[in-house]
PDB file of N, CA and C in Angstrom:
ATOM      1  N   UNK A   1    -139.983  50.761  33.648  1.00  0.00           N
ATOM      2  CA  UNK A   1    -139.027  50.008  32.882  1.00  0.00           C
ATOM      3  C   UNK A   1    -139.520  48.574  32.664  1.00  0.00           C
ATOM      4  N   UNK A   2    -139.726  48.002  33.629  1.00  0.00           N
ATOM      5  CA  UNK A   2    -140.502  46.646  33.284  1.00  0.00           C
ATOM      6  C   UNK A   2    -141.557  46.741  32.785  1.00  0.00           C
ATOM      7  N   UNK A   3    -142.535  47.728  32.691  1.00  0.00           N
ATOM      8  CA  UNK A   3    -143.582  47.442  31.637  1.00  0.00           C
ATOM      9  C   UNK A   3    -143.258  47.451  30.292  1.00  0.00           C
ATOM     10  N   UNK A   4    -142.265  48.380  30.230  1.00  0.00           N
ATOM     11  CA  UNK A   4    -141.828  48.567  28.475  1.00  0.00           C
ATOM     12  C   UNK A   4    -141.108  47.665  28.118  1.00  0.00           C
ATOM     13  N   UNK A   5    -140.542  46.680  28.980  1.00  0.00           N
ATOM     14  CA  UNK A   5    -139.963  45.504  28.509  1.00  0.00           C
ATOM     15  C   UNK A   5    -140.262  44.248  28.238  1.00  0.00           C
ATOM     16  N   UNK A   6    -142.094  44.544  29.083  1.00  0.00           N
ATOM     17  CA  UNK A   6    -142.737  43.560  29.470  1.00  0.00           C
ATOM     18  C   UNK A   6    -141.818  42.568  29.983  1.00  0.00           C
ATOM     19  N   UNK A   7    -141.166  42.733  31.071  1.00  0.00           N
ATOM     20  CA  UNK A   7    -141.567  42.013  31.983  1.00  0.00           C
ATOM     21  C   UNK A   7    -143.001  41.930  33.171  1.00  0.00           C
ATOM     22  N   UNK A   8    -143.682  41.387  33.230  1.00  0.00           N
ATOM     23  CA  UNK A   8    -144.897  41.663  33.936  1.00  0.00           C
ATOM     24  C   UNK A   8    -145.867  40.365  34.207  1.00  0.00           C
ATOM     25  N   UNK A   9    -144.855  38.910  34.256  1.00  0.00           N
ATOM     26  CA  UNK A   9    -144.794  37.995  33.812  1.00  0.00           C
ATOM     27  C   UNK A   9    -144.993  37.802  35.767  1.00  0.00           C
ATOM     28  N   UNK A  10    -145.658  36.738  36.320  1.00  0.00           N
ATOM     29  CA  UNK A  10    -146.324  35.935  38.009  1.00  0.00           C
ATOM     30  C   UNK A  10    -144.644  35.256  37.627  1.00  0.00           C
ATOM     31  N   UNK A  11    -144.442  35.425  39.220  1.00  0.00           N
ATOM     32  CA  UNK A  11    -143.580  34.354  38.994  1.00  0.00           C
ATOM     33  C   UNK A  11    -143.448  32.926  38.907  1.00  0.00           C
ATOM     34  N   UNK A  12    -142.730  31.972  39.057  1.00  0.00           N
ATOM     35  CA  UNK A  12    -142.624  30.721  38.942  1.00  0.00           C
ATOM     36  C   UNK A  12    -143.174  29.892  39.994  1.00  0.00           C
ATOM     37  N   UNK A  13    -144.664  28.774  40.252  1.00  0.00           N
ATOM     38  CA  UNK A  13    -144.459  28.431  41.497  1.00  0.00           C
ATOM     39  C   UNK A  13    -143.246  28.252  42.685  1.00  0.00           C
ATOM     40  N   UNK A  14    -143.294  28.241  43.471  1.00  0.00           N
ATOM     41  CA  UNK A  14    -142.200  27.687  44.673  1.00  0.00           C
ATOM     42  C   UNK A  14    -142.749  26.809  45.247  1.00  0.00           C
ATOM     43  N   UNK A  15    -142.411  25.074  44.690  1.00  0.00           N
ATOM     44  CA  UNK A  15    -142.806  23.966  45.424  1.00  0.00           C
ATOM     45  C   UNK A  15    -142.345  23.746  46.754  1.00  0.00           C
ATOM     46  N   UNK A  16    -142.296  23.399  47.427  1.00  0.00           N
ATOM     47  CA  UNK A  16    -142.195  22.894  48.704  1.00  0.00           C
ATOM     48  C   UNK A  16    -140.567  22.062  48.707  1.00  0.00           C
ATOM     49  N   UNK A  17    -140.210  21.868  49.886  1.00  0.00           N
ATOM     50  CA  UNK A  17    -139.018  20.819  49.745  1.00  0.00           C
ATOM     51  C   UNK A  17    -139.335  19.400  49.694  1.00  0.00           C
ATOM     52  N   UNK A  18    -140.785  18.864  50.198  1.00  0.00           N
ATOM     53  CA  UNK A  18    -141.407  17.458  50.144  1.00  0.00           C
ATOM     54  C   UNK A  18    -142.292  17.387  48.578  1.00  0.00           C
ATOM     55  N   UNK A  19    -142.073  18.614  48.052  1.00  0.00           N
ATOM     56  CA  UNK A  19    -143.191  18.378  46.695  1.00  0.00           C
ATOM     57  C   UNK A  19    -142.102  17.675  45.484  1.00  0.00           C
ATOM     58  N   UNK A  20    -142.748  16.153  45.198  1.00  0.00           N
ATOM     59  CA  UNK A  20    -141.935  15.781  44.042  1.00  0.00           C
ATOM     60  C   UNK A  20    -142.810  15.849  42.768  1.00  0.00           C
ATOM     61  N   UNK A  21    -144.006  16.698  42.186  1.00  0.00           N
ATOM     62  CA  UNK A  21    -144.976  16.888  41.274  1.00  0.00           C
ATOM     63  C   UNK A  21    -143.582  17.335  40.158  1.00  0.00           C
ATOM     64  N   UNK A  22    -144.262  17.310  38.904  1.00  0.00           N
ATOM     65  CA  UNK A  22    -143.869  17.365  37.925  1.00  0.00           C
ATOM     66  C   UNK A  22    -144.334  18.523  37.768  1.00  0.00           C
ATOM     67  N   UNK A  23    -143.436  19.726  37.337  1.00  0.00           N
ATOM     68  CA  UNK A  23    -143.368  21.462  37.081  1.00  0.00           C
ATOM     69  C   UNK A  23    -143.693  21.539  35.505  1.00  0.00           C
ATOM     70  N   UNK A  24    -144.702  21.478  34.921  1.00  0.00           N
ATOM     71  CA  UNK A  24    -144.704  21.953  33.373  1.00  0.00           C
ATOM     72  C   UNK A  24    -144.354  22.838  32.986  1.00  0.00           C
ATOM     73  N   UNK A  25    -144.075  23.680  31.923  1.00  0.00           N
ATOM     74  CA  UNK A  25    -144.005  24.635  31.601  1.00  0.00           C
ATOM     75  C   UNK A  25    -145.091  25.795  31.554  1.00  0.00           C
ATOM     76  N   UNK A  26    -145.050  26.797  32.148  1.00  0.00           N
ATOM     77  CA  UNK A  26    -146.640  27.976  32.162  1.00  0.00           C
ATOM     78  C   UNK A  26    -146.798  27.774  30.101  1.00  0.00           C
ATOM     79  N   UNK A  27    -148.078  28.102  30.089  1.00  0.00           N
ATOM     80  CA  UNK A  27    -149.063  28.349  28.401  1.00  0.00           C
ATOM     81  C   UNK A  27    -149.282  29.541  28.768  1.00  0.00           C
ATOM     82  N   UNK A  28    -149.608  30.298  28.179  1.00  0.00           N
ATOM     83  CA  UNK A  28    -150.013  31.218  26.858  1.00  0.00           C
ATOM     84  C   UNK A  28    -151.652  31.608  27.264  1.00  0.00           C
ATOM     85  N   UNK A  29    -151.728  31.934  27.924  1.00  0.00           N
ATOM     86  CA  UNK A  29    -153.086  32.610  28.000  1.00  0.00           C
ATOM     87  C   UNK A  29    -154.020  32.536  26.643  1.00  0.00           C
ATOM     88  N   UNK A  30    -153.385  33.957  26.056  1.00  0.00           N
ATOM     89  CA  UNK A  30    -153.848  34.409  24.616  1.00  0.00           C
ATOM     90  C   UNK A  30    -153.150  33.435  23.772  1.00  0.00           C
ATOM     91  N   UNK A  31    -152.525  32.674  23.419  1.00  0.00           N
ATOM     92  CA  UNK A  31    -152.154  31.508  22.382  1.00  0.00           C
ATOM     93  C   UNK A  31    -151.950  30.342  22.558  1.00  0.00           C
ATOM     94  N   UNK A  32    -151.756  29.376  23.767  1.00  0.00           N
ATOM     95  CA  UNK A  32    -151.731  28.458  24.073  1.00  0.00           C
ATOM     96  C   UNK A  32    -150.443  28.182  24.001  1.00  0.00           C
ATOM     97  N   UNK A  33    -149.670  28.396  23.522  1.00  0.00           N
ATOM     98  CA  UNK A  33    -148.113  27.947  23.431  1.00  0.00           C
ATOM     99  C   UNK A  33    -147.376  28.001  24.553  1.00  0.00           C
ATOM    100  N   UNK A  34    -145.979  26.839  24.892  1.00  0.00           N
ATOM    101  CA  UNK A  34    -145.212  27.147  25.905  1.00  0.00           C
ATOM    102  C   UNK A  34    -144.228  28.242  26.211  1.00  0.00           C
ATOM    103  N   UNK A  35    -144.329  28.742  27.059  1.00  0.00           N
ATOM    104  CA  UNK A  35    -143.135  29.826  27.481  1.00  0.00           C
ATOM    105  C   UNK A  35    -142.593  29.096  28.617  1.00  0.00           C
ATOM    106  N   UNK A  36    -141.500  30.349  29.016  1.00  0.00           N
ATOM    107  CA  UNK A  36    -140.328  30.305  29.897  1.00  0.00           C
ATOM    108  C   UNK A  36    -140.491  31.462  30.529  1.00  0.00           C
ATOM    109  N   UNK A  37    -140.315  31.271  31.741  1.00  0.00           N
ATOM    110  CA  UNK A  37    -140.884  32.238  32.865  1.00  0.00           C
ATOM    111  C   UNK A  37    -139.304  32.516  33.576  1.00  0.00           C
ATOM    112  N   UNK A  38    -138.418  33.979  33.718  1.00  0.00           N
ATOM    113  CA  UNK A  38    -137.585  33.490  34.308  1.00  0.00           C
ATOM    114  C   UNK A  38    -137.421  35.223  34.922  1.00  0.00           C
ATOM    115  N   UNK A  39    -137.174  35.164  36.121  1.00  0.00           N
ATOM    116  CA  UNK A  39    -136.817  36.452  36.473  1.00  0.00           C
ATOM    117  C   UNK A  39    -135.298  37.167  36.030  1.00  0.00           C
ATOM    118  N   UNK A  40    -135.512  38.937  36.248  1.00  0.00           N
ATOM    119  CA  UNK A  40    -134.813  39.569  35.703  1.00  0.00           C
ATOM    120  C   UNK A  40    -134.102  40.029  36.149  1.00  0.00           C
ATOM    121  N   UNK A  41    -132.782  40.819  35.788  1.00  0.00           N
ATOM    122  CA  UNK A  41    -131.797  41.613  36.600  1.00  0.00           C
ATOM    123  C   UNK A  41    -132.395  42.753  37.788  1.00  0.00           C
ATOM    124  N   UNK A  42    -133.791  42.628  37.837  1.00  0.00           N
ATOM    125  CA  UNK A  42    -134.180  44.148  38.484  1.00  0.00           C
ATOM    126  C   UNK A  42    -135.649  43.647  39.037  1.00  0.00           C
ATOM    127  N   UNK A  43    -135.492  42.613  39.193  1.00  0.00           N
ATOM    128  CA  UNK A  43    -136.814  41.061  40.205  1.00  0.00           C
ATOM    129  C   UNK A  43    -137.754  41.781  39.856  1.00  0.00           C
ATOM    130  N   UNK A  44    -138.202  41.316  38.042  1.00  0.00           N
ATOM    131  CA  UNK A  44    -139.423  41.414  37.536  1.00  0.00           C
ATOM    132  C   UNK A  44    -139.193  39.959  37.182  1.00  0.00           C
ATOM    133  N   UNK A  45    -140.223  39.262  36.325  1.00  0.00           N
ATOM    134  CA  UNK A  45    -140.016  38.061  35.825  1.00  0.00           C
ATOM    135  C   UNK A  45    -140.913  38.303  33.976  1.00  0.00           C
ATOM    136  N   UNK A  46    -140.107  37.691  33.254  1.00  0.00           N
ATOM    137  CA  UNK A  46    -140.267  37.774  32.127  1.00  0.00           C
ATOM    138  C   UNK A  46    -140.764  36.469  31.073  1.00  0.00           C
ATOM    139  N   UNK A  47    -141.757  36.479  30.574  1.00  0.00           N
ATOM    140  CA  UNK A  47    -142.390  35.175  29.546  1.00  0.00           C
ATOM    141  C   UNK A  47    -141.261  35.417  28.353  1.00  0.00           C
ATOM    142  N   UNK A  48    -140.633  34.209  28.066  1.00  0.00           N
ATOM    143  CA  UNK A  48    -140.009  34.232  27.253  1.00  0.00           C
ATOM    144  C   UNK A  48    -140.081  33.437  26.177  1.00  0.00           C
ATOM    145  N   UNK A  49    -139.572  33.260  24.919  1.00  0.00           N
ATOM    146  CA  UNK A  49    -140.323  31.879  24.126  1.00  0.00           C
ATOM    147  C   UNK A  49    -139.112  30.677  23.881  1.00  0.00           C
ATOM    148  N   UNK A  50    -139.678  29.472  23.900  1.00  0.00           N
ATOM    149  CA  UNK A  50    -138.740  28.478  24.387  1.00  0.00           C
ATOM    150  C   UNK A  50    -138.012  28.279  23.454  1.00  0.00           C
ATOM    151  N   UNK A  51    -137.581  28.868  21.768  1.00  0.00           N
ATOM    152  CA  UNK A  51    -136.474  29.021  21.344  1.00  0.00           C
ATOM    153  C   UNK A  51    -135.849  30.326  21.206  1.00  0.00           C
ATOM    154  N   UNK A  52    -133.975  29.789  20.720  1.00  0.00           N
ATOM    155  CA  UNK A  52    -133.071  30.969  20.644  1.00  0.00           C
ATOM    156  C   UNK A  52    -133.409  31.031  18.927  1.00  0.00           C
ATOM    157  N   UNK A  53    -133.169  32.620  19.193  1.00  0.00           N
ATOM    158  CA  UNK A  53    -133.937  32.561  17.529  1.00  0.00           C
ATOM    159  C   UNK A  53    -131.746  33.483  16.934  1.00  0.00           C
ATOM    160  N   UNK A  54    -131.732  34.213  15.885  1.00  0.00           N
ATOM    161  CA  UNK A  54    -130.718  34.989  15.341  1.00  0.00           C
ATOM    162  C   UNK A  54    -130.761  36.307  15.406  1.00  0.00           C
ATOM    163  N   UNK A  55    -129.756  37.276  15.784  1.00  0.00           N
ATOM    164  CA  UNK A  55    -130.199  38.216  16.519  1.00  0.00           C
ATOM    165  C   UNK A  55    -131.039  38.892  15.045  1.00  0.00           C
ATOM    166  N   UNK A  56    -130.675  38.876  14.370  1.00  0.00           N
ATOM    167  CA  UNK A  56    -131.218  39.859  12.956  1.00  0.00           C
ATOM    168  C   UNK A  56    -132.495  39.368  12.908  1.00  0.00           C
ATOM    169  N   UNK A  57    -133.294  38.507  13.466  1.00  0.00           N
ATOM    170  CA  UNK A  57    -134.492  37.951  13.249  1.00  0.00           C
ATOM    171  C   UNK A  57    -135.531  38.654  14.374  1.00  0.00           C
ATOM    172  N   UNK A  58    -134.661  39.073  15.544  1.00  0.00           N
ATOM    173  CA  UNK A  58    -135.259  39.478  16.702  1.00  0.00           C
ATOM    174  C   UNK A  58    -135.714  41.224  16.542  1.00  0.00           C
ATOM    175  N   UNK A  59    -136.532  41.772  16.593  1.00  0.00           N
ATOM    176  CA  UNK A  59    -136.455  43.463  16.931  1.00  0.00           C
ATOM    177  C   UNK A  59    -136.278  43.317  18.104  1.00  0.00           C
ATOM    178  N   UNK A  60    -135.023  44.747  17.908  1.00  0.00           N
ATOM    179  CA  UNK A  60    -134.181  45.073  19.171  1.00  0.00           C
ATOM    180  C   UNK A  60    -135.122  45.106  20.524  1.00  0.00           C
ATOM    181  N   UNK A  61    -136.202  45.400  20.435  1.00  0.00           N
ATOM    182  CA  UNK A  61    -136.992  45.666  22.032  1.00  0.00           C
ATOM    183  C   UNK A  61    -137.379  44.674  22.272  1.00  0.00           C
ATOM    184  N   UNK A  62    -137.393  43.527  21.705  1.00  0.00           N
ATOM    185  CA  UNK A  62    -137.633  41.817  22.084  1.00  0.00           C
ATOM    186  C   UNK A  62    -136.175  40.937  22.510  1.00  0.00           C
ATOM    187  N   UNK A  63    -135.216  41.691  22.460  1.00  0.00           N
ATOM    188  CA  UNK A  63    -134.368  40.757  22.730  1.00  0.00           C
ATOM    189  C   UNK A  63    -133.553  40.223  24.182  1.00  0.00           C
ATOM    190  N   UNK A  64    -133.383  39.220  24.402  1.00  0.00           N
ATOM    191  CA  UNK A  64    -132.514  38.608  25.866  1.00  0.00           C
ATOM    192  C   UNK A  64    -131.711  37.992  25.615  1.00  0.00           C
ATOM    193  N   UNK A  65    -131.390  37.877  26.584  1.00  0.00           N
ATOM    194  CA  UNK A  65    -130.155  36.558  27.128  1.00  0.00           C
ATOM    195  C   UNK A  65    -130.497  36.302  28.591  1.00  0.00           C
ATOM    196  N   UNK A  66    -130.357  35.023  29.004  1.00  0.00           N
ATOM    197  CA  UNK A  66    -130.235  34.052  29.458  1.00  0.00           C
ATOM    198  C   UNK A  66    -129.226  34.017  30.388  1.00  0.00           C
ATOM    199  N   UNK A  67    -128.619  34.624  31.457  1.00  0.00           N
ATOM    200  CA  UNK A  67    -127.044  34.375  32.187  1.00  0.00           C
ATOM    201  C   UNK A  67    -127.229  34.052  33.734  1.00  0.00           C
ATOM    202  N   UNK A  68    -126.182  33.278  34.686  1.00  0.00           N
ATOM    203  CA  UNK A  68    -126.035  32.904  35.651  1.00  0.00           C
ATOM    204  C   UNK A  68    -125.503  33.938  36.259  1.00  0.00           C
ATOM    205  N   UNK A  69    -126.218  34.406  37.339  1.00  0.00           N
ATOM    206  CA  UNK A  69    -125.549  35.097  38.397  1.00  0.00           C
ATOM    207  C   UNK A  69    -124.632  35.318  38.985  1.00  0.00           C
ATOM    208  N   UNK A  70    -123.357  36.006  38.971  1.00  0.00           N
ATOM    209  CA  UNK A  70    -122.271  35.944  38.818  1.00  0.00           C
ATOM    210  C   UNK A  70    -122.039  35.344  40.536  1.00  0.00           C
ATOM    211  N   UNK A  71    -120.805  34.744  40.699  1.00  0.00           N
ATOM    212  CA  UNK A  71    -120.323  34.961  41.947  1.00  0.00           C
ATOM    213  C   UNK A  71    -120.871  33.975  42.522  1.00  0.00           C
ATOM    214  N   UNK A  72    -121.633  32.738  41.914  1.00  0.00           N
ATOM    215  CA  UNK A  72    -122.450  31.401  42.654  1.00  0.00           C
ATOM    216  C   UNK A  72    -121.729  30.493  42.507  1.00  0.00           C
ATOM    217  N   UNK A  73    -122.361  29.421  42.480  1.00  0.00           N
ATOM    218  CA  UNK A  73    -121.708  28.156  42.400  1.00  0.00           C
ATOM    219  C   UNK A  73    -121.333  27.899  40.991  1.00  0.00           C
ATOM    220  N   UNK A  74    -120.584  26.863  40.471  1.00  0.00           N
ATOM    221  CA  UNK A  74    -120.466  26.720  39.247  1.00  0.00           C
ATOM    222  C   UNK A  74    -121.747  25.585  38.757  1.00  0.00           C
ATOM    223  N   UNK A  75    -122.587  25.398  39.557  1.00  0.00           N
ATOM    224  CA  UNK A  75    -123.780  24.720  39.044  1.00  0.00           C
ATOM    225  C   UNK A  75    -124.983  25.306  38.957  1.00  0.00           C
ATOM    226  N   UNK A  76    -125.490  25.531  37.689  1.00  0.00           N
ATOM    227  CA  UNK A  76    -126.320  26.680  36.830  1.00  0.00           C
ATOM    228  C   UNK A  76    -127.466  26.712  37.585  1.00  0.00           C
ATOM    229  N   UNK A  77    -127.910  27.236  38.797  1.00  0.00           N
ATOM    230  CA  UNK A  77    -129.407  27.066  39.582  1.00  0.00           C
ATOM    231  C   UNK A  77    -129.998  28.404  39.504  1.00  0.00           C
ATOM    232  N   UNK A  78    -129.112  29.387  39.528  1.00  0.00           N
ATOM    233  CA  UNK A  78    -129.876  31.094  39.822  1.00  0.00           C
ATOM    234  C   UNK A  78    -129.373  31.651  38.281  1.00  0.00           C
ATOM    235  N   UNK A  79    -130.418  31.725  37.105  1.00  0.00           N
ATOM    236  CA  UNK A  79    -130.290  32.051  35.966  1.00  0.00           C
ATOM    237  C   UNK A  79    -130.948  33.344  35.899  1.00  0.00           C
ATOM    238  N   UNK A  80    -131.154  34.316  35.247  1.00  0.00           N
ATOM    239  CA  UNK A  80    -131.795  35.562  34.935  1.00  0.00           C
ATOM    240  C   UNK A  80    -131.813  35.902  33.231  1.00  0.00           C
ATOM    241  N   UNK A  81    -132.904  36.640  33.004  1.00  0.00           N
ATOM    242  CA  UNK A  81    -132.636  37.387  31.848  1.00  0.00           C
ATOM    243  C   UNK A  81    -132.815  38.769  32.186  1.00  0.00           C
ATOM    244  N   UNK A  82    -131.665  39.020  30.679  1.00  0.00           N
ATOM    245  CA  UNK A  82    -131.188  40.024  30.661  1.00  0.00           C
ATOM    246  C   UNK A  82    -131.077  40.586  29.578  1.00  0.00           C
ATOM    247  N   UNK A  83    -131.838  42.269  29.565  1.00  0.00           N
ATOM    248  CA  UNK A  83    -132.408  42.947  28.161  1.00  0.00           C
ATOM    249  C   UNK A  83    -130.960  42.674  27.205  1.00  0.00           C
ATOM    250  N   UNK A  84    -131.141  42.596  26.022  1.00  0.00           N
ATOM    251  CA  UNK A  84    -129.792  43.005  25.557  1.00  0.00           C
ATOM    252  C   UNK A  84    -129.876  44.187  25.140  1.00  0.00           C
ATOM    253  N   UNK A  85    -128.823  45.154  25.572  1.00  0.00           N
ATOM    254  CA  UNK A  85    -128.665  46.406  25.193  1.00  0.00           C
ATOM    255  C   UNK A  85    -127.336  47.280  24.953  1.00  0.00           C
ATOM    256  N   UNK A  86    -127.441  48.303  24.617  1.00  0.00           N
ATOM    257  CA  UNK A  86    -125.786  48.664  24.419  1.00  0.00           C
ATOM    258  C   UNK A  86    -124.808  48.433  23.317  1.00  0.00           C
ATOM    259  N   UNK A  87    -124.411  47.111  23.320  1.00  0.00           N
ATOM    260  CA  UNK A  87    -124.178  47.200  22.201  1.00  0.00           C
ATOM    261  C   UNK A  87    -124.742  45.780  21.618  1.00  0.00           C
ATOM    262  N   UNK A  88    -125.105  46.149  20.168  1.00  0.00           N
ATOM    263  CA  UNK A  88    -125.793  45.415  19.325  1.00  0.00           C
ATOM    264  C   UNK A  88    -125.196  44.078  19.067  1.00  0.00           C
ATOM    265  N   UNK A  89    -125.591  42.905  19.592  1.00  0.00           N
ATOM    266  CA  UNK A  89    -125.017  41.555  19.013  1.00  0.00           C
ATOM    267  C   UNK A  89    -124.736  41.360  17.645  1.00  0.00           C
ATOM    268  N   UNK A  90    -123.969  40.594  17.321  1.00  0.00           N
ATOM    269  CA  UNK A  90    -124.100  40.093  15.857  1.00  0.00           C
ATOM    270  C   UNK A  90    -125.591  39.656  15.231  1.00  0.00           C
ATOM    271  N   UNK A  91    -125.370  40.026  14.166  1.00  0.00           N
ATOM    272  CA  UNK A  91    -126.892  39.659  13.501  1.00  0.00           C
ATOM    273  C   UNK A  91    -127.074  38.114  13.545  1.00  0.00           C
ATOM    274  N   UNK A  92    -125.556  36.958  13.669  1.00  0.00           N
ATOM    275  CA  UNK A  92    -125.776  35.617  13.624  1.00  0.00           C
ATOM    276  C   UNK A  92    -125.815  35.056  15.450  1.00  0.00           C
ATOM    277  N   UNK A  93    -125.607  36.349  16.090  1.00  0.00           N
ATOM    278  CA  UNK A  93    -125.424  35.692  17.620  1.00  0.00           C
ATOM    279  C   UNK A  93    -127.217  35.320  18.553  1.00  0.00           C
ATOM    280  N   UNK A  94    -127.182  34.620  18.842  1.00  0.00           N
ATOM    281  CA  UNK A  94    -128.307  33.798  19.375  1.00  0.00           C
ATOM    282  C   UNK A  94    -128.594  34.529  20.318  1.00  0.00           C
ATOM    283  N   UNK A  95    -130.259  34.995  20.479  1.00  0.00           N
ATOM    284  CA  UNK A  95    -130.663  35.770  21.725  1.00  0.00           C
ATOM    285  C   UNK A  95    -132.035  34.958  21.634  1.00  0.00           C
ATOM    286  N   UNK A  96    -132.504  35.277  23.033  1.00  0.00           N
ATOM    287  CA  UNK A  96    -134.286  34.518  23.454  1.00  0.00           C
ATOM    288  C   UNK A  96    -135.136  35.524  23.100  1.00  0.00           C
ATOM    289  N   UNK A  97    -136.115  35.465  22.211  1.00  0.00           N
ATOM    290  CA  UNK A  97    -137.127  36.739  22.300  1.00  0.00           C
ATOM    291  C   UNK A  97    -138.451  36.547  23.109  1.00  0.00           C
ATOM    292  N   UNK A  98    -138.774  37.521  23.397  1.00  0.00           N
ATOM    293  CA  UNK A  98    -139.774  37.536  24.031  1.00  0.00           C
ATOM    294  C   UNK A  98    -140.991  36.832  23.662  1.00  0.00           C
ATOM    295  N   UNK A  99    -141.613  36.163  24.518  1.00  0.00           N
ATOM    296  CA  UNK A  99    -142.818  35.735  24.079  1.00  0.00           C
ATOM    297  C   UNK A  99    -143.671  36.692  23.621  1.00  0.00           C
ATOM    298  N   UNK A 100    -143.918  37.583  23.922  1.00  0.00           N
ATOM    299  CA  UNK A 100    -145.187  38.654  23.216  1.00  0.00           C
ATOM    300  C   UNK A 100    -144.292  38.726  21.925  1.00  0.00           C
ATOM    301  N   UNK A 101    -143.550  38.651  21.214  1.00  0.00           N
ATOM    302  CA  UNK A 101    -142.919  38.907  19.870  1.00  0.00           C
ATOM    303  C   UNK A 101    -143.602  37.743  19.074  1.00  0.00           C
ATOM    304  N   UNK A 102    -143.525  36.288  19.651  1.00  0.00           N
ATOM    305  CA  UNK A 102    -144.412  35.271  18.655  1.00  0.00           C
ATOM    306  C   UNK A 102    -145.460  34.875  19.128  1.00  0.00           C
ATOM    307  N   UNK A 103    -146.346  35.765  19.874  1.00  0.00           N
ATOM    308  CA  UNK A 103    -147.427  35.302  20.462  1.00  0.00           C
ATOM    309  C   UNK A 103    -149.013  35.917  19.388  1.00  0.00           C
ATOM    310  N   UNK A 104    -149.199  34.963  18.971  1.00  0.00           N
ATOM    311  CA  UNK A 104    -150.581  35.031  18.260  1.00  0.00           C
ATOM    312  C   UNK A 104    -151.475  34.834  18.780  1.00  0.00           C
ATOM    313  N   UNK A 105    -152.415  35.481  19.372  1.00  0.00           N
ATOM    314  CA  UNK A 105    -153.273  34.911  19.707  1.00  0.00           C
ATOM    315  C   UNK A 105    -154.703  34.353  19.061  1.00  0.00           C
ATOM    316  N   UNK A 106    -155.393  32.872  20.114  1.00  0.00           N
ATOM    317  CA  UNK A 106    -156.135  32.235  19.215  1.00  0.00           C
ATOM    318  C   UNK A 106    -157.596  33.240  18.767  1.00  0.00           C
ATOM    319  N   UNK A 107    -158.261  33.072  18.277  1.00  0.00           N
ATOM    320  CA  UNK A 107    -159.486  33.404  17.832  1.00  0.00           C
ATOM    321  C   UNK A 107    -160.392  32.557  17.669  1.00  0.00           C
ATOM    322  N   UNK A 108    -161.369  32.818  18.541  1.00  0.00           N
ATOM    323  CA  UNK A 108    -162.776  31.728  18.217  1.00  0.00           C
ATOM    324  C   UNK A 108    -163.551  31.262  17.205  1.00  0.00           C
ATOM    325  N   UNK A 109    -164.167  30.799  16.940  1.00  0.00           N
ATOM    326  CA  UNK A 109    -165.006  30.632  15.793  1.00  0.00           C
ATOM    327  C   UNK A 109    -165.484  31.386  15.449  1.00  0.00           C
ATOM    328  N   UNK A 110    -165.763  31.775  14.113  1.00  0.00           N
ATOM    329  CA  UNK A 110    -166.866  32.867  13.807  1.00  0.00           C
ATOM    330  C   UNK A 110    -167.952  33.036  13.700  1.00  0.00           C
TER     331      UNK A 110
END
């Protein structure tokens, strides 16, 4: 299931409690671009791309959401994505697509 969803994504460092370094965002291997690294309902972790695009823009096997773990605090720290499935969002409702959906990769010189 996580391969077909690609999730298959390292997870996020885990700094230290004395580490005050600045966390960038992970790149793109094959394209250089920023993603979003965030684990999943089923502790895979997933590259995601750092905008919400419209769902009609997304193919259905690229699409997420973004939600807080139910039952925590009301301050947003344990986030997950989550396939969207079941039933079909609105074509105008906002979902995250996957990074492999806009991932081009570069090509060298010829």
């Amino acid at each position: 299931m996580a391969h077909a969803d690609g999730a298959t994504s390292a997870p996020r460092p885990d700094p230290g409690p004395d580490d005050v370094t600045w966390i960038e965002p992970p790149i793109c291997a094959e394209c250089g671009a920023l993603v979003r690294v965030y684990p999943t309902n089923y502790d895979r972790w997933v590259s995601l791309a750092m905008v919400e695009l419209p769902a009609k823009d997304v193919p259905e096997a690229f699409r997420w959401r973004l939600t807080r773990i139910p039952g925590r605090p009301p301050i947003p720290t344990d986030i997950v994505a989550v396939r969207v499935r079941g039933i079909d969002p609105l074509p105008s409702e906002p979902v995250v697509p996957a990074h492999r959906m806009m991932c081009i990769p570069e090509w060298g010189e010829p």
